[in-house]
PDB file of N, CA and C in Angstrom:
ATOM      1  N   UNK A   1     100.746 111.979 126.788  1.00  0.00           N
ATOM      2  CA  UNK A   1     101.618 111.478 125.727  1.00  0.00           C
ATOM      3  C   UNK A   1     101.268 112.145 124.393  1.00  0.00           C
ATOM      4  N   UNK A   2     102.408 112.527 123.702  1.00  0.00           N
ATOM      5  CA  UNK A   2     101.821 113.120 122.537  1.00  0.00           C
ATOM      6  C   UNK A   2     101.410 112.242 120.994  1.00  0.00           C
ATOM      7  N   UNK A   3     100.462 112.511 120.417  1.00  0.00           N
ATOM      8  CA  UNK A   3     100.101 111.820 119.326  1.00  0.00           C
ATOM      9  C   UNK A   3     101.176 111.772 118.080  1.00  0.00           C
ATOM     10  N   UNK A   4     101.176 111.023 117.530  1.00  0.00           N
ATOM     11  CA  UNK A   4     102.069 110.604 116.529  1.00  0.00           C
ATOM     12  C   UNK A   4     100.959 110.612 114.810  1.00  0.00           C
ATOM     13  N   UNK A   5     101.749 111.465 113.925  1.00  0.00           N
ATOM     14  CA  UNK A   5     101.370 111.204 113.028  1.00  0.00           C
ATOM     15  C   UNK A   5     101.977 111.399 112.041  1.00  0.00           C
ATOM     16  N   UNK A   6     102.002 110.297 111.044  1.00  0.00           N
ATOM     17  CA  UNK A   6     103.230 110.106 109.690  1.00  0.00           C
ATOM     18  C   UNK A   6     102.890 110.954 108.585  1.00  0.00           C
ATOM     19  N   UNK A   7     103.452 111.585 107.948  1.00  0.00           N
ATOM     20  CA  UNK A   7     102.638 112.247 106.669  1.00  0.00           C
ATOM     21  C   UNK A   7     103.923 112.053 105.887  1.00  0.00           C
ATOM     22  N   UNK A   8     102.973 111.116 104.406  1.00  0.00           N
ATOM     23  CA  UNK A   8     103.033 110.768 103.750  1.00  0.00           C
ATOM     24  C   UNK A   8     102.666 111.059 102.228  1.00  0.00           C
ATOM     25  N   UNK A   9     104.065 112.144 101.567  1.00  0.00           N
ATOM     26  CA  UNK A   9     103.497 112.615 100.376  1.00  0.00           C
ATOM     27  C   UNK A   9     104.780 113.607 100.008  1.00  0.00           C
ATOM     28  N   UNK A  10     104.819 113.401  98.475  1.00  0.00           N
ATOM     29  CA  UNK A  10     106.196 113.884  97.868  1.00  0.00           C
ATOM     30  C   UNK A  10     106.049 115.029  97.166  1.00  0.00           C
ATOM     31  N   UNK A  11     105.274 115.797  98.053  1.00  0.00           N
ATOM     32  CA  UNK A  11     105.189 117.404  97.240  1.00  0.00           C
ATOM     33  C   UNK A  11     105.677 118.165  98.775  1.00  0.00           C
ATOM     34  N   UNK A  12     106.861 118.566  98.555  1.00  0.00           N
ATOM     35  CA  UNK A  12     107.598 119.524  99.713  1.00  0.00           C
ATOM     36  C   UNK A  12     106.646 120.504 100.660  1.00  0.00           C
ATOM     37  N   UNK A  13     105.490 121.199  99.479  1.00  0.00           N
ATOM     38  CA  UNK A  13     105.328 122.184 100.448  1.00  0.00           C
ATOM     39  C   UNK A  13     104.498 121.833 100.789  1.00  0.00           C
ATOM     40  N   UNK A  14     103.392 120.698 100.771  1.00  0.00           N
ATOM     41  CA  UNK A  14     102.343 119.817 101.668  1.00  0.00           C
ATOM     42  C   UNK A  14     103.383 119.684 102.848  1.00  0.00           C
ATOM     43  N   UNK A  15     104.041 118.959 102.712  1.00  0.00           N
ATOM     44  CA  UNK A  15     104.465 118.260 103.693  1.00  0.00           C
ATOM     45  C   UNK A  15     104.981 119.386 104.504  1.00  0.00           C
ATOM     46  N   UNK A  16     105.492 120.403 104.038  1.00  0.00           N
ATOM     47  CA  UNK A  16     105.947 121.574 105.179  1.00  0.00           C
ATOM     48  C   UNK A  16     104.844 122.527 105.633  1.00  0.00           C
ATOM     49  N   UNK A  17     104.134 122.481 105.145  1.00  0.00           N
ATOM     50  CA  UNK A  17     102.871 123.130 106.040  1.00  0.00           C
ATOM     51  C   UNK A  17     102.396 122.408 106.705  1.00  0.00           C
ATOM     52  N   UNK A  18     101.611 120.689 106.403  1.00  0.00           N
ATOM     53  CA  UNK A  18     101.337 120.151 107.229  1.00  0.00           C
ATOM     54  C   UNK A  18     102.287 119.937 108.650  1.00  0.00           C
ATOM     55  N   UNK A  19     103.307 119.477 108.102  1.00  0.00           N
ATOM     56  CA  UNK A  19     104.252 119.040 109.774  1.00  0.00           C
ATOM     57  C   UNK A  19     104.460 120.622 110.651  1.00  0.00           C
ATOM     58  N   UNK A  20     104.144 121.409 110.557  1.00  0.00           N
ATOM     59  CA  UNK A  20     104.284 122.865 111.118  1.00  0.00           C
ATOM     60  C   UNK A  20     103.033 122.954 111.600  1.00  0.00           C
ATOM     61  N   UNK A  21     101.840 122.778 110.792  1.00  0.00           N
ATOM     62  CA  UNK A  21     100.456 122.671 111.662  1.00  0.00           C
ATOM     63  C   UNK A  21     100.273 121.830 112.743  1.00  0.00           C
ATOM     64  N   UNK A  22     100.836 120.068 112.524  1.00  0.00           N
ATOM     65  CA  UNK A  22     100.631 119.468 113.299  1.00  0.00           C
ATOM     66  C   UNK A  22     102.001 119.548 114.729  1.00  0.00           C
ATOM     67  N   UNK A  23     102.684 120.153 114.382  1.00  0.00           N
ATOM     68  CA  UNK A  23     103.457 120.037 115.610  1.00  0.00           C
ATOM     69  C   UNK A  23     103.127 121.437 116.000  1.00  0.00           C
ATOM     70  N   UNK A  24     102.455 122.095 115.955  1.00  0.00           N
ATOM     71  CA  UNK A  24     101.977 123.146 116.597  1.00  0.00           C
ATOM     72  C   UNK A  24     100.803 122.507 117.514  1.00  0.00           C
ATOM     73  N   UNK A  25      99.856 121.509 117.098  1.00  0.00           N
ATOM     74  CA  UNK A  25      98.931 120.958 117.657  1.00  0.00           C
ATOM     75  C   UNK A  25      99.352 119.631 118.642  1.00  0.00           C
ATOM     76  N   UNK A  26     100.848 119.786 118.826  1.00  0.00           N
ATOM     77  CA  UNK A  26     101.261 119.159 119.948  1.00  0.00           C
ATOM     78  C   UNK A  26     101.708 117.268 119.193  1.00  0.00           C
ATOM     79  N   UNK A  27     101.362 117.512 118.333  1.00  0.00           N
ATOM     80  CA  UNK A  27     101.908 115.894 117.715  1.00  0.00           C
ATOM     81  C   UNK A  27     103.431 116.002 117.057  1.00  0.00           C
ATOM     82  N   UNK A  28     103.658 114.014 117.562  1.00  0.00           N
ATOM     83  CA  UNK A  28     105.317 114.257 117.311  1.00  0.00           C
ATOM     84  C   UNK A  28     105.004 113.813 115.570  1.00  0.00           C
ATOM     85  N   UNK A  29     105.661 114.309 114.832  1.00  0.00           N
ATOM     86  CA  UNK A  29     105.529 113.890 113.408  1.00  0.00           C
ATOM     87  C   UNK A  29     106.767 113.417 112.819  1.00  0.00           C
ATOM     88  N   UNK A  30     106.413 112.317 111.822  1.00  0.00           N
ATOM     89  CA  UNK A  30     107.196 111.798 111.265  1.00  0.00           C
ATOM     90  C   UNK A  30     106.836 111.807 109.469  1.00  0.00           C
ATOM     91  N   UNK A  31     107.897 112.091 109.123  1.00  0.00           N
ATOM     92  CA  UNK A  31     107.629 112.866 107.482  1.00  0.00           C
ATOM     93  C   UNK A  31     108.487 110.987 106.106  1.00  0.00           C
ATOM     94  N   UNK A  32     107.719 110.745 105.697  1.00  0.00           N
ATOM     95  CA  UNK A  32     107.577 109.962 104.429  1.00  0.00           C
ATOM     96  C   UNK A  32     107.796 110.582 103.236  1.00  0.00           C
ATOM     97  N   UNK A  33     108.645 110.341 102.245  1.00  0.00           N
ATOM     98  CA  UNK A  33     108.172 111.304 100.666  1.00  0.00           C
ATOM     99  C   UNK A  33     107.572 110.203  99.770  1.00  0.00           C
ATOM    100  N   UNK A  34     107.851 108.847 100.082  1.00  0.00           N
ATOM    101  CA  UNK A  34     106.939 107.637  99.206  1.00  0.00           C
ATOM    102  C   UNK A  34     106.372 106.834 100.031  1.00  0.00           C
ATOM    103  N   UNK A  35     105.541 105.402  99.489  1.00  0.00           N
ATOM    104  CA  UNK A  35     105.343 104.387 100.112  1.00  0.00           C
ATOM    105  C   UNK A  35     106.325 103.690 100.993  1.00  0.00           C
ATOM    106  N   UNK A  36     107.299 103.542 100.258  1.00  0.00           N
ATOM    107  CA  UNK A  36     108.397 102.750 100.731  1.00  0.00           C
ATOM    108  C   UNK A  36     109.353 103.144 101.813  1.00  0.00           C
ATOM    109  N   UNK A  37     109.501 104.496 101.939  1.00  0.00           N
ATOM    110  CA  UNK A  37     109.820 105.320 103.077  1.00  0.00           C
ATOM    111  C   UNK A  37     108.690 105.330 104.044  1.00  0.00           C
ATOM    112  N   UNK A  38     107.412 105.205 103.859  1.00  0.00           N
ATOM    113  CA  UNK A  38     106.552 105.090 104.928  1.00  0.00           C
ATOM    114  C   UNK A  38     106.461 103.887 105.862  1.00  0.00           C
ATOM    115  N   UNK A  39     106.716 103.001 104.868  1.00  0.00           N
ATOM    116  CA  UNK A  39     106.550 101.414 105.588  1.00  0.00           C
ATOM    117  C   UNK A  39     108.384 101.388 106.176  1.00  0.00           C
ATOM    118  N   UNK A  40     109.048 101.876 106.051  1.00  0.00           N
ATOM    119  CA  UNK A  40     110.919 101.682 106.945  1.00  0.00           C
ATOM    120  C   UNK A  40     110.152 102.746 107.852  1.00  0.00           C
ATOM    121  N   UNK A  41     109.843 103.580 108.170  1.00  0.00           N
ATOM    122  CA  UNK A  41     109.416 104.172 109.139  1.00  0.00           C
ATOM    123  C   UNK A  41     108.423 103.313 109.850  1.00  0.00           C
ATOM    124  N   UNK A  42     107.801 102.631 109.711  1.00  0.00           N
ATOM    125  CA  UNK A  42     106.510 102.258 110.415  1.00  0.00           C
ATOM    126  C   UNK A  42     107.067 100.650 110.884  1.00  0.00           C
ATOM    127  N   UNK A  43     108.115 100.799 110.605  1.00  0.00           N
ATOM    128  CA  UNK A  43     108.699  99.001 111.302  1.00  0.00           C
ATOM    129  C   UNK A  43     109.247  99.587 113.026  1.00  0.00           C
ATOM    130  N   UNK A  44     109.544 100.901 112.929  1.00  0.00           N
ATOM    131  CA  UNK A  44     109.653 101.355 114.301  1.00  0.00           C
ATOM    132  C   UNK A  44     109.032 102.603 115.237  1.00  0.00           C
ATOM    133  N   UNK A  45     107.921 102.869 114.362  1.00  0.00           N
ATOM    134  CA  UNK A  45     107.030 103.526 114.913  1.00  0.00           C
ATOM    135  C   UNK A  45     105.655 103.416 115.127  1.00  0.00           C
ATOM    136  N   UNK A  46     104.513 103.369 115.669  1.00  0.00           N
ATOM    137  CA  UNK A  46     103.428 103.202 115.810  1.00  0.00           C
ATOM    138  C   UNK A  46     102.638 104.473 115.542  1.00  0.00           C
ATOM    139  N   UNK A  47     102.483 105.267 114.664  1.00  0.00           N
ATOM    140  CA  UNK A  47     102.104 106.773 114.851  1.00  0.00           C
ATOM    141  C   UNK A  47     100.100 106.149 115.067  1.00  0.00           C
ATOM    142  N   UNK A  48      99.461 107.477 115.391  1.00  0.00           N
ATOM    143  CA  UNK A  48      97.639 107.261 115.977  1.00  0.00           C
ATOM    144  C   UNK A  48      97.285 106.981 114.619  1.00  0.00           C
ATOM    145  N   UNK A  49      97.776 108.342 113.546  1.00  0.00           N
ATOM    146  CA  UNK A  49      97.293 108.151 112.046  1.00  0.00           C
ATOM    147  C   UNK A  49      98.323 108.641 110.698  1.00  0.00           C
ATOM    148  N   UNK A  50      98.202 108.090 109.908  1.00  0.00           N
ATOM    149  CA  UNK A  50      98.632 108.290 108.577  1.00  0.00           C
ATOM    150  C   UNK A  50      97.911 109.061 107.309  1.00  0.00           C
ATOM    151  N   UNK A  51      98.874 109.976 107.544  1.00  0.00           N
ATOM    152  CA  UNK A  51      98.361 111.217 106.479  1.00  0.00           C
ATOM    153  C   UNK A  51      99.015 110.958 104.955  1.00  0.00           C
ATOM    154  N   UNK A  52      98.617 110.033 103.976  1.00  0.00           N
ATOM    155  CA  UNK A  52      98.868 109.469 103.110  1.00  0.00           C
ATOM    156  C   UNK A  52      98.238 109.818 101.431  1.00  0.00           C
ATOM    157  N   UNK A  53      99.046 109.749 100.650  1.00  0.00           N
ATOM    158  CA  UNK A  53      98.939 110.582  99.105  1.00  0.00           C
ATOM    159  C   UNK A  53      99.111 108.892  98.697  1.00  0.00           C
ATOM    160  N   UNK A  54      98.521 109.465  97.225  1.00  0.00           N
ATOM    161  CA  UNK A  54      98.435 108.119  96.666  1.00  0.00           C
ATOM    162  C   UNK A  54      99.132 108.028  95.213  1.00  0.00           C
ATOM    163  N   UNK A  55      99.399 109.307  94.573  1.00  0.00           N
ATOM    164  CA  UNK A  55     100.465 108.861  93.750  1.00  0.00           C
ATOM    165  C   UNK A  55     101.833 109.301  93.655  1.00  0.00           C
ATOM    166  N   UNK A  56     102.576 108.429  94.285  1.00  0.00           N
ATOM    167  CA  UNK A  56     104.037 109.149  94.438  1.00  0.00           C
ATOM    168  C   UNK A  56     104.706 108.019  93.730  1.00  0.00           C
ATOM    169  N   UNK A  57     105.764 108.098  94.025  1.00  0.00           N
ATOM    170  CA  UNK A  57     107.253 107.005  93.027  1.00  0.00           C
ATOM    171  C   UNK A  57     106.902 106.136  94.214  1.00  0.00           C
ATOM    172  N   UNK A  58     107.894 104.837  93.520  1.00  0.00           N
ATOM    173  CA  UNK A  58     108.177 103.379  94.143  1.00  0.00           C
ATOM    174  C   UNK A  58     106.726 102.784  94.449  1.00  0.00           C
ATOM    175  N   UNK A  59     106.464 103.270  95.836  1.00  0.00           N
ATOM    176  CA  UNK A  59     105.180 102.413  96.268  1.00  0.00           C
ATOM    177  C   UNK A  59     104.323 103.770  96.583  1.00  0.00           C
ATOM    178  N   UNK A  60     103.045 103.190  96.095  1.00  0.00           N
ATOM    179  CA  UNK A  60     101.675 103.964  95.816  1.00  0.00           C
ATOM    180  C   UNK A  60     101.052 104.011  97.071  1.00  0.00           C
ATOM    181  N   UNK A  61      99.964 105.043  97.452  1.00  0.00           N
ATOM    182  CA  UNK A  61      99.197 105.020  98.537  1.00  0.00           C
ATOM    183  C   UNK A  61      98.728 103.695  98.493  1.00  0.00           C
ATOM    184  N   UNK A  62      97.835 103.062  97.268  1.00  0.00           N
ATOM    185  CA  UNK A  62      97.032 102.296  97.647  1.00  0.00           C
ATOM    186  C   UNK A  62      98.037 100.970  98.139  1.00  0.00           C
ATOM    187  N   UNK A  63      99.120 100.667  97.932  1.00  0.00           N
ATOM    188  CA  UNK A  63     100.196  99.439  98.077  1.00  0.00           C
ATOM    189  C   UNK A  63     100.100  99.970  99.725  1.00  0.00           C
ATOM    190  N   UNK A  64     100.505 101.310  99.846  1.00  0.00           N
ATOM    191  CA  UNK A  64     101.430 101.325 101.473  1.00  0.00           C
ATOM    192  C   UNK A  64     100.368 100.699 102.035  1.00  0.00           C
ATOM    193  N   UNK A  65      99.054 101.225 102.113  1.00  0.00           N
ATOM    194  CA  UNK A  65      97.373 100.833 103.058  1.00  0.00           C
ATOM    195  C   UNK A  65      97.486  99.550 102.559  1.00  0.00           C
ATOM    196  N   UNK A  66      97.930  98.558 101.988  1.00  0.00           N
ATOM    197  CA  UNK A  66      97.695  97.528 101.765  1.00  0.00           C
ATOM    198  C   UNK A  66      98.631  96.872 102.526  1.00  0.00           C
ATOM    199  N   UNK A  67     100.046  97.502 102.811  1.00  0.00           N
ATOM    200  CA  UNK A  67     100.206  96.762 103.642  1.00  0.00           C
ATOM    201  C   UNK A  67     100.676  97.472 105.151  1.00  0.00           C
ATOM    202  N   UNK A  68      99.688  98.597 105.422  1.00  0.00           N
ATOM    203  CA  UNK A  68      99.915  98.661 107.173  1.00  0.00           C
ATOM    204  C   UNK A  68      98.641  98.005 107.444  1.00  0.00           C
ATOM    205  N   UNK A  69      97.678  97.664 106.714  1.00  0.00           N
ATOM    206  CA  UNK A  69      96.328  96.691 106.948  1.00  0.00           C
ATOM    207  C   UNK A  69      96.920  95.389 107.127  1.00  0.00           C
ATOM    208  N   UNK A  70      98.077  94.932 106.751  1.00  0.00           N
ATOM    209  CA  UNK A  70      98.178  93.769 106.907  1.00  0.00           C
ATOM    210  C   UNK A  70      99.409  93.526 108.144  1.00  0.00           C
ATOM    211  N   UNK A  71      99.683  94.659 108.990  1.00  0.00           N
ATOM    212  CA  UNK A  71     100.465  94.845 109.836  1.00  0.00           C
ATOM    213  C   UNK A  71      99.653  94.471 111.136  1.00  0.00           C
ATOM    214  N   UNK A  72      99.717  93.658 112.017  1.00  0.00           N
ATOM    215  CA  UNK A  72      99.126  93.784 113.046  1.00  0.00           C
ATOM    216  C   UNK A  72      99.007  94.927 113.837  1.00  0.00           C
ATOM    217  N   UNK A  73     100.579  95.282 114.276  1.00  0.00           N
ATOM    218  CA  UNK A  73     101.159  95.761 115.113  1.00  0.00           C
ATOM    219  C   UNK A  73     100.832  97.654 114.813  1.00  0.00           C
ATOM    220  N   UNK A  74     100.066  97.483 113.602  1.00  0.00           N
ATOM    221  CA  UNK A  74      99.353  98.531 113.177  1.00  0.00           C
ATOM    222  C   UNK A  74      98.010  98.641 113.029  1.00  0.00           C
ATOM    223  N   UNK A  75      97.261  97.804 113.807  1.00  0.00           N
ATOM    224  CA  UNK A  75      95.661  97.591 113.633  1.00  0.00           C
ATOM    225  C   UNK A  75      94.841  99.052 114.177  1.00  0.00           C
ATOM    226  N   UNK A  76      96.066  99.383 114.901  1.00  0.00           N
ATOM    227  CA  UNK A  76      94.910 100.686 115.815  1.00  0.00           C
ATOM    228  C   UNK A  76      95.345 101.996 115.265  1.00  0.00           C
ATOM    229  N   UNK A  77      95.987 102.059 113.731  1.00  0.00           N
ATOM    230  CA  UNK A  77      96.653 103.412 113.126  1.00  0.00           C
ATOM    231  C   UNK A  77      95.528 103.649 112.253  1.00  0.00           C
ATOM    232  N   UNK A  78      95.228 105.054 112.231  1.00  0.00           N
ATOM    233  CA  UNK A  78      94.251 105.389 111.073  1.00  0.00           C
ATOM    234  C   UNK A  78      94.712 105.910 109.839  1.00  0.00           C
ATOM    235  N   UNK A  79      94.395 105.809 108.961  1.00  0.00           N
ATOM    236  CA  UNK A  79      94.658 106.249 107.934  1.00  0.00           C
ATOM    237  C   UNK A  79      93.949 106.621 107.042  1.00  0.00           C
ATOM    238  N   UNK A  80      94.303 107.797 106.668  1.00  0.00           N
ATOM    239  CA  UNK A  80      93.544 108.888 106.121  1.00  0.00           C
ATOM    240  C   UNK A  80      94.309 109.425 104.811  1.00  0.00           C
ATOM    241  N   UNK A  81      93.615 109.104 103.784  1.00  0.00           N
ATOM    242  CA  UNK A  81      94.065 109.211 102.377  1.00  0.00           C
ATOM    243  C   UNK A  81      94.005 110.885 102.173  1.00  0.00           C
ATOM    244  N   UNK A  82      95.078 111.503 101.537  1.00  0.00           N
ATOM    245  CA  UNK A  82      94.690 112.522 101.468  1.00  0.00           C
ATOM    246  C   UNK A  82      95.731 113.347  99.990  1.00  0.00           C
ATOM    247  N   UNK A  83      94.549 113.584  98.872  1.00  0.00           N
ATOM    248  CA  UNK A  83      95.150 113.198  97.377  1.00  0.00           C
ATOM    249  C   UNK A  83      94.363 114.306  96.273  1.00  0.00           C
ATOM    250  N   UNK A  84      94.671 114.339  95.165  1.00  0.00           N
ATOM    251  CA  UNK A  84      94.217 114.761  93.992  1.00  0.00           C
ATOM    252  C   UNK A  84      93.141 114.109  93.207  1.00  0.00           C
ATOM    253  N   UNK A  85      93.094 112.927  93.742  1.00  0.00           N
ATOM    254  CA  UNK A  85      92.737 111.870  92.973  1.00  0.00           C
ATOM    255  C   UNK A  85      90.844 111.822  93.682  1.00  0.00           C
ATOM    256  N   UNK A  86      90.129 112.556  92.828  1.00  0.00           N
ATOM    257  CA  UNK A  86      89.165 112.750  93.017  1.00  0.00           C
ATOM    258  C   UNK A  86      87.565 112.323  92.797  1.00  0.00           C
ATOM    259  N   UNK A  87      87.559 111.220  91.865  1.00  0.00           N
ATOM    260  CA  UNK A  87      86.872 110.482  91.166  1.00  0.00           C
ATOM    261  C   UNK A  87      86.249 109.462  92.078  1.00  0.00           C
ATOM    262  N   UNK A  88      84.939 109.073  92.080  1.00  0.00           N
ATOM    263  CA  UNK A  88      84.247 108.398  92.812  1.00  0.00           C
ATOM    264  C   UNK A  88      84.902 106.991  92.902  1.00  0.00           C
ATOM    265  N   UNK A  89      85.306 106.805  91.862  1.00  0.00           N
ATOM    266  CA  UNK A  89      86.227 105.086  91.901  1.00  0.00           C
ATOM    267  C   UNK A  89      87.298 105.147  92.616  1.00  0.00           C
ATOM    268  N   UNK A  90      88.103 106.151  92.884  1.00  0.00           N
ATOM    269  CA  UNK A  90      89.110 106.157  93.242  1.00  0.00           C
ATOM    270  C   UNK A  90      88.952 106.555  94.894  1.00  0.00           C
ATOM    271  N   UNK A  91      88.033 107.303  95.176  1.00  0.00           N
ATOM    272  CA  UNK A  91      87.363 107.158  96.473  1.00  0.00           C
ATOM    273  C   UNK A  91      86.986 105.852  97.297  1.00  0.00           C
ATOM    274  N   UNK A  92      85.892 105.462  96.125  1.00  0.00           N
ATOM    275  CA  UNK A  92      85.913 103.947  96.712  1.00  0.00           C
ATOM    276  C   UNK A  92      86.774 102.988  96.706  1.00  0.00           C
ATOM    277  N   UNK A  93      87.724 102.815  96.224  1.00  0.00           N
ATOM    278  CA  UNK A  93      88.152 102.209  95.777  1.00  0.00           C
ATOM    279  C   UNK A  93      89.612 102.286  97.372  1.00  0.00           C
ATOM    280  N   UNK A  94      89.811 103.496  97.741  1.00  0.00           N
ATOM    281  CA  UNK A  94      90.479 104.246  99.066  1.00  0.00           C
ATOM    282  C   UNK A  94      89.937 103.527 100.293  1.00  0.00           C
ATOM    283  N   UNK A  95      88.587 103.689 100.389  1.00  0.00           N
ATOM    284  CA  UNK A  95      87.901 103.156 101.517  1.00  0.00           C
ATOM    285  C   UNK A  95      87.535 102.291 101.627  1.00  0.00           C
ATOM    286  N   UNK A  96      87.304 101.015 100.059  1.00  0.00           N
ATOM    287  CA  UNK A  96      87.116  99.299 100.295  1.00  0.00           C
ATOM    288  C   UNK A  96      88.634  99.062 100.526  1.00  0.00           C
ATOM    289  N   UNK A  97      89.775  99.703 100.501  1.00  0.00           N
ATOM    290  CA  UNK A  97      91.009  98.784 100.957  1.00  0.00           C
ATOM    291  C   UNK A  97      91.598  98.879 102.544  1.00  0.00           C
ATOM    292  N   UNK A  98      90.315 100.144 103.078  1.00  0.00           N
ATOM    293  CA  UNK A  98      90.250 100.595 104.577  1.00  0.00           C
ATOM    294  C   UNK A  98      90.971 101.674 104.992  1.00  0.00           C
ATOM    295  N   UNK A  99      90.862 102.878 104.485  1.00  0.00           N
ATOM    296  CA  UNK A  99      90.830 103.937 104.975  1.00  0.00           C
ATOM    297  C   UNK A  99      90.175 104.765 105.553  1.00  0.00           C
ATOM    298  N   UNK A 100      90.714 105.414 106.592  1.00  0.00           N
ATOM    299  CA  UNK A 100      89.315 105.690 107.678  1.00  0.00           C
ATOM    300  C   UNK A 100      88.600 106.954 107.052  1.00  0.00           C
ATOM    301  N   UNK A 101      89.614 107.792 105.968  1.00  0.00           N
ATOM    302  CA  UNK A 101      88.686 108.937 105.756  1.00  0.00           C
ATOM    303  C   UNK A 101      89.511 109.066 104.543  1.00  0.00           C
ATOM    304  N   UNK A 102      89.037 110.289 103.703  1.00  0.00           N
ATOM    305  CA  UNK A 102      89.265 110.108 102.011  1.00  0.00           C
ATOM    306  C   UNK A 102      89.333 111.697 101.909  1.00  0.00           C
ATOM    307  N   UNK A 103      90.375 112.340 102.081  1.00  0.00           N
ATOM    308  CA  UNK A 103      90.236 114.037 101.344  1.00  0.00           C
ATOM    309  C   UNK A 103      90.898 114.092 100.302  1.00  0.00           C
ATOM    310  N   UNK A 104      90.435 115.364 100.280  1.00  0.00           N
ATOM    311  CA  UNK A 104      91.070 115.794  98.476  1.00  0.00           C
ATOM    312  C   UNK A 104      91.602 117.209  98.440  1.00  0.00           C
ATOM    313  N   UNK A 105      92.647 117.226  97.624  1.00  0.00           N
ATOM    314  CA  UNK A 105      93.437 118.190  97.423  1.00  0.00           C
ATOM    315  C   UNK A 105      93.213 119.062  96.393  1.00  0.00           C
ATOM    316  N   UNK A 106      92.460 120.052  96.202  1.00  0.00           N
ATOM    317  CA  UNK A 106      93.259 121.352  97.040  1.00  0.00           C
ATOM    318  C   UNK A 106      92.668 121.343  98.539  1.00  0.00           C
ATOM    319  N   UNK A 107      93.394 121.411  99.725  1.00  0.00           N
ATOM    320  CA  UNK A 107      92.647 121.732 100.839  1.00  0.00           C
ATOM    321  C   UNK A 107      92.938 122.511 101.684  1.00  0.00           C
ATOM    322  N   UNK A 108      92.265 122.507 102.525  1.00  0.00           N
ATOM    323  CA  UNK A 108      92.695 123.440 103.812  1.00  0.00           C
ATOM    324  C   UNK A 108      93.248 122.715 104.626  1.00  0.00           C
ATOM    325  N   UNK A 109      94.468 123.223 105.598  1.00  0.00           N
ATOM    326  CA  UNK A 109      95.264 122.980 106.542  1.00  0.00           C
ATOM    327  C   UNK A 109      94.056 122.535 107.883  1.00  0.00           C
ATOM    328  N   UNK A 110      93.334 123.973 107.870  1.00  0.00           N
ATOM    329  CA  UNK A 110      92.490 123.673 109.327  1.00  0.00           C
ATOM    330  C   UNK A 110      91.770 122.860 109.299  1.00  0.00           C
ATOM    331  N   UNK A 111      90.810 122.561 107.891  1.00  0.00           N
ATOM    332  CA  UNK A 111      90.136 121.176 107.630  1.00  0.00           C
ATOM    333  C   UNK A 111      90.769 119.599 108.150  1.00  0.00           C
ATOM    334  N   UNK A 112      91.979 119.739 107.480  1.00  0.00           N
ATOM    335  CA  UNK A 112      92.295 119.000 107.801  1.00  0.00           C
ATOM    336  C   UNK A 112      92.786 118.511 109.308  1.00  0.00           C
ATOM    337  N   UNK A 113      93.573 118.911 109.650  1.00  0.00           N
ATOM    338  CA  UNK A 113      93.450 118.873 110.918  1.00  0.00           C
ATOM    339  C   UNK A 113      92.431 118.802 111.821  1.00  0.00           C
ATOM    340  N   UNK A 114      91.625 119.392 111.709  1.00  0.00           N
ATOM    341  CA  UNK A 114      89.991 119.200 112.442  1.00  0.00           C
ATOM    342  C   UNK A 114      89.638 117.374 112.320  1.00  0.00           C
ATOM    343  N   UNK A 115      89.479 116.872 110.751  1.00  0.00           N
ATOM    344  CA  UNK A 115      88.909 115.852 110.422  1.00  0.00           C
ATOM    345  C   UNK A 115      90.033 114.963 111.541  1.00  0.00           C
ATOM    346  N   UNK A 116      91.401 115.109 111.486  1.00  0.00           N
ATOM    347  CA  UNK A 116      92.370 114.062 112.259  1.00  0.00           C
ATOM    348  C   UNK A 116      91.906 114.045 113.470  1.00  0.00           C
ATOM    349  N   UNK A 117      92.042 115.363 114.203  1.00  0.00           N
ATOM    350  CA  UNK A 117      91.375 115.288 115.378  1.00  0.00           C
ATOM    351  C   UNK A 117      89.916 114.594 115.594  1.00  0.00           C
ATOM    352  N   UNK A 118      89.217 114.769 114.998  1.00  0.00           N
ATOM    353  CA  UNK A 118      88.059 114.567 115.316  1.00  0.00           C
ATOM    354  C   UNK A 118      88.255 112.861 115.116  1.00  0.00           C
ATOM    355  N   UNK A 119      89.002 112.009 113.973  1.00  0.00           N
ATOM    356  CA  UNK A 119      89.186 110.714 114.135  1.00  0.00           C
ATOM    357  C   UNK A 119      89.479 110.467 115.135  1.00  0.00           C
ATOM    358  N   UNK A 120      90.380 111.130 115.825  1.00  0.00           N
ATOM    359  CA  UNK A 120      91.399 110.616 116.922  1.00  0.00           C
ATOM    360  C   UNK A 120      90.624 110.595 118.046  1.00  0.00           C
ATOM    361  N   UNK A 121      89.668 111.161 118.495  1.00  0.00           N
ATOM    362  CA  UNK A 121      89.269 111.649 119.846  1.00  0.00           C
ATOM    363  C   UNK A 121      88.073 110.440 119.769  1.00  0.00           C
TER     364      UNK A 121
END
C-alpha cells in the first residue's frame, strides 16, 4: 500500500519540488496551501505524515497541529513541522504542542525525505 503524505505550505515552489520528490518515492500525496485547507483534506484522508509550515494565511501551523492532535481518527499521523521559523522558542514551542520532528528552511529535498522515511519505518 502506498504511503500518504499531506504537504502543507503556501510557497508554490516548496510544494512543487516536494510533491515530485515524494511521488517519486512511491507516496500518494496530497497538497494543502493553508491550515484550513489541510484540516478539509484530512476529514477524508488519513495520510502516515504531515509535512506542515507554520506561517501561512487563515489557519497557522501551530492551530492545524492543534487540531489533528485533537483528531482521534488521526492519532497515528506524524507530523513534521517544516518552516523558517527558527528560534529555539519557536522550536519548542512546535514540539510541546506534538510534533514528531521540527526542520528548518532553507533545506534539502533529500534531507528531508530521509528524516520522513526514517519516521515512518
Amino acid at each position: 500500500m502506498k504511503r500518504k503524505i499531506l504537504i502543507v505550505d503556501d510557497e508554490p515552489n516548496i510544494v512543487m519540488s516536494l510533491e515530485y520528490t515524494f511521488k517519486k518515492q512511491d507516496f500518494e500525496v496530497f497538497i494543502a496551501r493553508d491550515g484550513s485547507e489541510a484540516l478539509e483534506i484530512l476529514e477524508s484522508e488519513v495520510p502516515d505524515v504531515v509535512l506542515l509550515d507554520i506561517m501561512m494565511p487563515n489557519v497557522d501551523g501551530y492551530q492545524t497541529l492543534t487540531q489533528i492532535k485533537n483528531n482521534e481518527k488521526l492519532a497515528d499521523t506524524k507530523v513534521v513541522f517544516l518552516t523558517a521559523k527558527n528560534k529555539a522558542s519557536d522550536i519548542e514551542k512546535g514540539l510541546k504542542l506534538g510534533a514528531d520532528k521540527y526542520l528548518t528552511k532553507p533545506f534539502s529535498v533529500k534531507k528531508i525525505v530521509s528524516e520522513i522515511l526514517e519516521l515512518l519505518n
